[in-house]
C-alpha atoms as a PDB file:
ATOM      1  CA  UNK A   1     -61.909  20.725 -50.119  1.00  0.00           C
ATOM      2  CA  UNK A   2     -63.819  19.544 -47.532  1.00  0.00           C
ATOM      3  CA  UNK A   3     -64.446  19.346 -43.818  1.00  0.00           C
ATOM      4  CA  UNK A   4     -62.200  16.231 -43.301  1.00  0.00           C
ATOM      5  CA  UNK A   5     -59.296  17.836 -44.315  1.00  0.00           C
ATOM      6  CA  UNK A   6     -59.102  19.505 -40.988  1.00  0.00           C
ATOM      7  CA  UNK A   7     -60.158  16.691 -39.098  1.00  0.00           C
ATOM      8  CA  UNK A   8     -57.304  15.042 -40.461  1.00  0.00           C
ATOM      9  CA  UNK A   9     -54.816  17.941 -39.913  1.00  0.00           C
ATOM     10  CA  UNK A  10     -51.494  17.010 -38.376  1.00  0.00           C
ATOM     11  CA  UNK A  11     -50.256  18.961 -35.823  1.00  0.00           C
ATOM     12  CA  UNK A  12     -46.106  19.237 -34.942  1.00  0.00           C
ATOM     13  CA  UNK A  13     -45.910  18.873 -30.540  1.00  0.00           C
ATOM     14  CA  UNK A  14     -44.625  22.669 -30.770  1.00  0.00           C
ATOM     15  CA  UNK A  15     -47.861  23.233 -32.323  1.00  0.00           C
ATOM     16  CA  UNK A  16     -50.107  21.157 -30.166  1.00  0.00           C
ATOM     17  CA  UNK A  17     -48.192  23.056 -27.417  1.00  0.00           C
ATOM     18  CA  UNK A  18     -48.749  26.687 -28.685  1.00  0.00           C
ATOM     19  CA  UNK A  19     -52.553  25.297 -29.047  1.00  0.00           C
ATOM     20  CA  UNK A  20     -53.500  23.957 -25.762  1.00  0.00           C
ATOM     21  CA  UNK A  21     -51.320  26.953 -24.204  1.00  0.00           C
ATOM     22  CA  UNK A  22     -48.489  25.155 -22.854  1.00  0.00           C
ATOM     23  CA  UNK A  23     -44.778  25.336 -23.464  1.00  0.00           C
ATOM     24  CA  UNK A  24     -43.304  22.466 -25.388  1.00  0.00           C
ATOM     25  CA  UNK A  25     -41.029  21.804 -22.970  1.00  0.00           C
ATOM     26  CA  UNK A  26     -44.130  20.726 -20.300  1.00  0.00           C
ATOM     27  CA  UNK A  27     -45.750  18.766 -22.875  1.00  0.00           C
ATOM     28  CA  UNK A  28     -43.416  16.927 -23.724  1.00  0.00           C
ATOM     29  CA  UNK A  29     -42.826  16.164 -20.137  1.00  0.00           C
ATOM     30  CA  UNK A  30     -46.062  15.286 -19.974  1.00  0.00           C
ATOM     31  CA  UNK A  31     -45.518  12.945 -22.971  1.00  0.00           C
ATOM     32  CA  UNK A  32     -42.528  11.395 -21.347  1.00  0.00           C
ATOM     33  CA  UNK A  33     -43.831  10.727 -18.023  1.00  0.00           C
ATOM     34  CA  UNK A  34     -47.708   9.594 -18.455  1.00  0.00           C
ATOM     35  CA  UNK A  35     -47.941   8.438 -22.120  1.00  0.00           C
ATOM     36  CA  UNK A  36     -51.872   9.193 -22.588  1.00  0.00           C
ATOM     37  CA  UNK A  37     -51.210   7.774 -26.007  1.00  0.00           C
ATOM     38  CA  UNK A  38     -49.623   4.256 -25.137  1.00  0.00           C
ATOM     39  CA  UNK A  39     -50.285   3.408 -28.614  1.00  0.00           C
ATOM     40  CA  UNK A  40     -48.235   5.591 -30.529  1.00  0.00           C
ATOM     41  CA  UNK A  41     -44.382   5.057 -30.646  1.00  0.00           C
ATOM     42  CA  UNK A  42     -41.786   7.320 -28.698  1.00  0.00           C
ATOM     43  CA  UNK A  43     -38.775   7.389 -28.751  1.00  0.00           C
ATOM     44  CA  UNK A  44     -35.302   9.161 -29.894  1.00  0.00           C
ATOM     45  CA  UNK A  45     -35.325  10.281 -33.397  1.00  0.00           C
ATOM     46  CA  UNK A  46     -39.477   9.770 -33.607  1.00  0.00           C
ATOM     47  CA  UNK A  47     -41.627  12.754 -34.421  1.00  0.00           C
ATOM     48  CA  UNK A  48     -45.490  12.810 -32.662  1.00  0.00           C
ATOM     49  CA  UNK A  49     -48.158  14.195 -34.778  1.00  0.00           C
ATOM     50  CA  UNK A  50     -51.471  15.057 -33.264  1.00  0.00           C
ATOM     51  CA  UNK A  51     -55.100  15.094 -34.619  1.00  0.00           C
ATOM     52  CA  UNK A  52     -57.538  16.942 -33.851  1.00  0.00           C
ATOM     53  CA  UNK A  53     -58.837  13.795 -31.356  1.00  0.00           C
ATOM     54  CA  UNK A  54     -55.341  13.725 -29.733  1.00  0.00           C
ATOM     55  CA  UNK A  55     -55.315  17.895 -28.969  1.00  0.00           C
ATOM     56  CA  UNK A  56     -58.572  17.402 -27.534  1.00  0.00           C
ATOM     57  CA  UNK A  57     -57.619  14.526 -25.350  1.00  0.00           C
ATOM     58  CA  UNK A  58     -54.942  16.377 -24.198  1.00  0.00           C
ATOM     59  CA  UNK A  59     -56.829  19.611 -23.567  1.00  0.00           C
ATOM     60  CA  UNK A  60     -59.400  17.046 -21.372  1.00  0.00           C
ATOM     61  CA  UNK A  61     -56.422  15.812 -19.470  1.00  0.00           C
ATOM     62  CA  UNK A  62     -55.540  19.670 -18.971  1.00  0.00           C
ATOM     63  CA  UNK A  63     -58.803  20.286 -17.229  1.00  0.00           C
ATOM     64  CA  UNK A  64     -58.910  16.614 -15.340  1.00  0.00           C
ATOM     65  CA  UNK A  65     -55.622  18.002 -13.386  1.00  0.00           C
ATOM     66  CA  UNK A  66     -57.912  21.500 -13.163  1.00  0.00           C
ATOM     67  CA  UNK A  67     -60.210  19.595 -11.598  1.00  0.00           C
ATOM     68  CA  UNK A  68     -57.937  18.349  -9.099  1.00  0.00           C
ATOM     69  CA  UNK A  69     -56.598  15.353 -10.359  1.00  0.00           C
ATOM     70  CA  UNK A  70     -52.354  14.804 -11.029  1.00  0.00           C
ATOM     71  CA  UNK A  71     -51.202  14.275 -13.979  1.00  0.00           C
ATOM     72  CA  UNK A  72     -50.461  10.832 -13.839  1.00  0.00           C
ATOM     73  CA  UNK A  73     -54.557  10.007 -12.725  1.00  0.00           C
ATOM     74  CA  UNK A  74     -55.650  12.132 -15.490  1.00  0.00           C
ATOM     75  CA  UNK A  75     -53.492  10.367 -18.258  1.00  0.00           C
ATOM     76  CA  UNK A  76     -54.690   6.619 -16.754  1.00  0.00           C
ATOM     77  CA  UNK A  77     -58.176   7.743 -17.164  1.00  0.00           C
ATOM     78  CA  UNK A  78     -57.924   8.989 -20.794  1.00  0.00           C
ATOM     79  CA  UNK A  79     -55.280   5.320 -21.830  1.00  0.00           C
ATOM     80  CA  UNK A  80     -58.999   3.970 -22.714  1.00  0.00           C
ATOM     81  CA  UNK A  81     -59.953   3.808 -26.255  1.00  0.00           C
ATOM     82  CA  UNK A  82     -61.112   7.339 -26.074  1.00  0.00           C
ATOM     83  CA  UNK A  83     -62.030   9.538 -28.892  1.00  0.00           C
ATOM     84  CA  UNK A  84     -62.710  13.081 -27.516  1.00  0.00           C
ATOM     85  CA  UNK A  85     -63.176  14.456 -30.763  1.00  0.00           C
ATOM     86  CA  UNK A  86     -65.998  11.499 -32.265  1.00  0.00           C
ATOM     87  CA  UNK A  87     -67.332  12.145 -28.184  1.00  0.00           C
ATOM     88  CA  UNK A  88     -67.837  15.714 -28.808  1.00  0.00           C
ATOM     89  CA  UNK A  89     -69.314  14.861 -32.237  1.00  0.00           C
ATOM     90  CA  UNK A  90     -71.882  12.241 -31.218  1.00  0.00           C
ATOM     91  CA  UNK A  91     -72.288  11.979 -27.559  1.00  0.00           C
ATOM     92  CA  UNK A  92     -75.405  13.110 -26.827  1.00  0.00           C
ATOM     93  CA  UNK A  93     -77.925  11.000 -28.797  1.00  0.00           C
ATOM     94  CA  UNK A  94     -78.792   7.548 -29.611  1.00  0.00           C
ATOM     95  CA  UNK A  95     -78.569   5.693 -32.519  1.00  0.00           C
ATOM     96  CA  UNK A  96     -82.283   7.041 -32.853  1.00  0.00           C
ATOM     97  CA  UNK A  97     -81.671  10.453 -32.839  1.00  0.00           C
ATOM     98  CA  UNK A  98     -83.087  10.830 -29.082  1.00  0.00           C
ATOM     99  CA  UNK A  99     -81.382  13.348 -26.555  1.00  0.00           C
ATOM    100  CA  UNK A 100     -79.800  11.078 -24.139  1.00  0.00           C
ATOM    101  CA  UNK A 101     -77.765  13.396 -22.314  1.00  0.00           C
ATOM    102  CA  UNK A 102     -78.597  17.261 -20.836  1.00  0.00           C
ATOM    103  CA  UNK A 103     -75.659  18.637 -22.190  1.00  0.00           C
ATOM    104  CA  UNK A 104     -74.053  16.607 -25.433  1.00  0.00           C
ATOM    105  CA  UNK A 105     -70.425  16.165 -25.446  1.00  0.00           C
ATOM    106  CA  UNK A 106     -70.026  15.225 -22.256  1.00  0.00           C
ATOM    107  CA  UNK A 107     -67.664  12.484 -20.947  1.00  0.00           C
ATOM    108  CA  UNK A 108     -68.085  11.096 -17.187  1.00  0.00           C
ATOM    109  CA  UNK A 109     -65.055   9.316 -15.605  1.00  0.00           C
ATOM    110  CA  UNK A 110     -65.751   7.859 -12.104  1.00  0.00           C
ATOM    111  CA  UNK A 111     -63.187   6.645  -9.483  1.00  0.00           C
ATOM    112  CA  UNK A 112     -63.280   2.883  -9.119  1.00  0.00           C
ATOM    113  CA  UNK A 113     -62.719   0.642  -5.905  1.00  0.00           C
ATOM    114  CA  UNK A 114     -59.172   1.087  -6.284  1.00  0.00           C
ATOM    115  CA  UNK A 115     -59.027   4.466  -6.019  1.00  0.00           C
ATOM    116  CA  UNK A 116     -58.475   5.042 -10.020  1.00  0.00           C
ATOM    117  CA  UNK A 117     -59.970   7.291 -12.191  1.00  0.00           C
ATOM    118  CA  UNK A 118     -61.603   5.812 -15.940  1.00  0.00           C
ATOM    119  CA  UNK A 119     -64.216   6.461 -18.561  1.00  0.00           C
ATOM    120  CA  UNK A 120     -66.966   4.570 -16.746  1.00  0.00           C
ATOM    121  CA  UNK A 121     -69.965   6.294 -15.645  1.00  0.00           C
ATOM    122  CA  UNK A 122     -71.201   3.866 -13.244  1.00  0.00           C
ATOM    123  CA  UNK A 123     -74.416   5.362 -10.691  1.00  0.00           C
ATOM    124  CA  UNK A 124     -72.156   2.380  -7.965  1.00  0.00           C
ATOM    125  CA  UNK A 125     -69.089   4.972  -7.871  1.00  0.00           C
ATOM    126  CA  UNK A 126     -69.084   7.474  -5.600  1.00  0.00           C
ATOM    127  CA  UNK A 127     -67.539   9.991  -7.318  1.00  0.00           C
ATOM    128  CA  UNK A 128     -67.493  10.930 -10.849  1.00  0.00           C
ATOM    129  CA  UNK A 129     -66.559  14.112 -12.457  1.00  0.00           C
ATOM    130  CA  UNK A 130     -68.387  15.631 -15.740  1.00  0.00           C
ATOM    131  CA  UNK A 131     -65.781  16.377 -18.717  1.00  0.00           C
ATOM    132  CA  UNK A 132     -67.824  18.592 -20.862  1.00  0.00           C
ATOM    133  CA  UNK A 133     -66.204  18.437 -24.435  1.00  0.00           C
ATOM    134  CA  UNK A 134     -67.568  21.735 -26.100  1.00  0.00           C
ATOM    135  CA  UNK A 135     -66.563  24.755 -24.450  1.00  0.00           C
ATOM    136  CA  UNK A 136     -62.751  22.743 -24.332  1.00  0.00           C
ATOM    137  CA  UNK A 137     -63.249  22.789 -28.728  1.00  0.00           C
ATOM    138  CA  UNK A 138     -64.693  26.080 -27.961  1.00  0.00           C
ATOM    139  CA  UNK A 139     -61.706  27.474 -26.059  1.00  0.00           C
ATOM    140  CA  UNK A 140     -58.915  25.070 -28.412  1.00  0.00           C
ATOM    141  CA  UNK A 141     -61.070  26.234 -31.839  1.00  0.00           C
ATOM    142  CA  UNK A 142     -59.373  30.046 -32.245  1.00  0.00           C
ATOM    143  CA  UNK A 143     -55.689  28.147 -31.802  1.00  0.00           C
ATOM    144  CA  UNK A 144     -56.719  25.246 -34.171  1.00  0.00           C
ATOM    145  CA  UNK A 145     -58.039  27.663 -36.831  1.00  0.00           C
ATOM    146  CA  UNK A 146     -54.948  30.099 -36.816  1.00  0.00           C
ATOM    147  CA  UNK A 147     -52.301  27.261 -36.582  1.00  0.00           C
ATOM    148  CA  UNK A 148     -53.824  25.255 -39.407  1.00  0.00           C
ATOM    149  CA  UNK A 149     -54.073  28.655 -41.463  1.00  0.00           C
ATOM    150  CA  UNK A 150     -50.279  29.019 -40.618  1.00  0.00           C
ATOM    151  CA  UNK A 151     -48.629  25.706 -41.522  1.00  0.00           C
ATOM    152  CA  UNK A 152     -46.956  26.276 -44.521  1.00  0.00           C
ATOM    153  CA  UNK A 153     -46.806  23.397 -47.319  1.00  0.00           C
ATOM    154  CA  UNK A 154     -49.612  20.797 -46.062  1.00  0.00           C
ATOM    155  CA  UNK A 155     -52.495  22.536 -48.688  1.00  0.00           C
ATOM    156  CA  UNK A 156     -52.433  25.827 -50.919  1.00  0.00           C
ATOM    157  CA  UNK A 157     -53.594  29.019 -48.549  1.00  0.00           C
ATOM    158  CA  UNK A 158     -57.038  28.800 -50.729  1.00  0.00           C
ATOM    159  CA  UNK A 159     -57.644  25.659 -49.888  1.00  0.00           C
ATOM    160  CA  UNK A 160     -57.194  26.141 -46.382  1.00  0.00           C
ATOM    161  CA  UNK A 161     -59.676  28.788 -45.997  1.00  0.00           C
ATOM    162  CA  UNK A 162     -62.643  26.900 -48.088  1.00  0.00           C
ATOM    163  CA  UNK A 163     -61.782  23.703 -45.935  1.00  0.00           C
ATOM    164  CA  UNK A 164     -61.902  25.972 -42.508  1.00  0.00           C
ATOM    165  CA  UNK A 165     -65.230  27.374 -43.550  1.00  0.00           C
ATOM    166  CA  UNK A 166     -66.397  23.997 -44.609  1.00  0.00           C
ATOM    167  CA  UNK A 167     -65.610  22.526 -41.601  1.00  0.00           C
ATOM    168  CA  UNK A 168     -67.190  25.722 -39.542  1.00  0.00           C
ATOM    169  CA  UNK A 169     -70.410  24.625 -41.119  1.00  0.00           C
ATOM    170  CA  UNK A 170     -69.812  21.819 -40.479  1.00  0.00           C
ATOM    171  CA  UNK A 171     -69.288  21.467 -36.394  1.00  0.00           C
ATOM    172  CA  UNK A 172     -72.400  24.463 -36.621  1.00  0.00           C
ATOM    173  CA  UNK A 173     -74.716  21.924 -38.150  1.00  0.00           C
ATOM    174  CA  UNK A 174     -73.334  18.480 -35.559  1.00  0.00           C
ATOM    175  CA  UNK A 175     -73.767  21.141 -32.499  1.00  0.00           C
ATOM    176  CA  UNK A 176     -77.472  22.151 -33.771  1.00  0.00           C
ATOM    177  CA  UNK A 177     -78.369  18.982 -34.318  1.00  0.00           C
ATOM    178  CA  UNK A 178     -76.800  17.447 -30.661  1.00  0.00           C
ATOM    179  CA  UNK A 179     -78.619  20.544 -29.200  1.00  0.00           C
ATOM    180  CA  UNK A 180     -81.656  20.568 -31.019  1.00  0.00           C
ATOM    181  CA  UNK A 181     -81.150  24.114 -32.412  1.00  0.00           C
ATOM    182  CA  UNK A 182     -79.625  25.492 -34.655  1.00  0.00           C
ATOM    183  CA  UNK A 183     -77.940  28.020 -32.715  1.00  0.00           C
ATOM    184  CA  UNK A 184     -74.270  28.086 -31.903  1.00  0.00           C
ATOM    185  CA  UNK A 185     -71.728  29.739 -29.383  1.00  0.00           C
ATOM    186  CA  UNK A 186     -69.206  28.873 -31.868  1.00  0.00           C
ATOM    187  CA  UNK A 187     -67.266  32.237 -33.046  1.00  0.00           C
ATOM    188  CA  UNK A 188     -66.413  32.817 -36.815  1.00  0.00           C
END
């Protein structure tokens, strides 16, 4: 087992819910009403999975509306080809290996002309807001671990747990090398 067994862990939307600590009800509200993923299908009789990159897109919509904007702003910024989760995992450096950012794993959306909010960091904008991506898997990595450690039937219990300490290493390793340590704030 290996580390991208949990990167490619499905979660049910009552489990995404329980995770980000909403009711199931609100997300899929939120779901309904501002589609942040316009490219998977809804509809009657259709059952949403989520990744690990759609959780944390989610949970970065969650603190977008903490940060004062609605709902609907916050899903039109995140409708780009967004990957939080690859964002957390590589932003940060360039293809050299050069810190290119003070704090890795941040994402910068600035308001346009038009008075919309995107992924476009952009020194022109006026105003831009800071998204940063590890204390959100920080917060979101307790939930992940138990509810991946709880779904019954996707892999054997053993399994699980040598996959979930893989992966552990795994995000300790990316984080050291983003930060240039090899410390982490990530709990066991």
């Amino acid at each position: 087992m290996t580390a991208e067994l949990i990167e490619g862990w499905k979660f049910s939307r009552g489990e995404a819910a329980k995770i980000l600590g909403m009711e199931d009800n609100s997300l899929s509200a939120w779901l309904k009403r501002y589609s942040p993923f316009p490219e998977q299908r809804q509809g009657k009789g259709r059952h949403l999975t989520f990744g690990l990159s759609e959780v944390l897109k989610l949970a970065v919509m969650q603190q977008l509306v903490r940060m004062g904007l609605s709902p609907s702003a916050a899903a039109f910024a995140l409708r780009q080809p967004i990957d939080a989760y690859r964002e957390l995992l590589t932003r940060g450096r360039d293809l050299l290996g050069h810190r290119v950012s003070a704090f890795p794993g941040t994402v910068t959306f600035s308001m346009n002309s038009s008075g919309q909010w995107g992924l476009m960091p952009d020194p022109r904008h006026q105003t831009s807001l800071n998204v940063h991506l590890w204390p959100i898997f920080d917060d979101l990595w307790p939930r992940l671990r138990e509810a991946i450690s709880q779904s019954p039937g996707q892999v054997a219990a053993e399994d699980i747990s040598l996959a979930l300490s893989k992966y552990h290493q795994h995000i300790l390793q990316v984080r050291g090398k983003l930060w240039g340590n090899n410390s982490s704030e990530l709990e066991t």
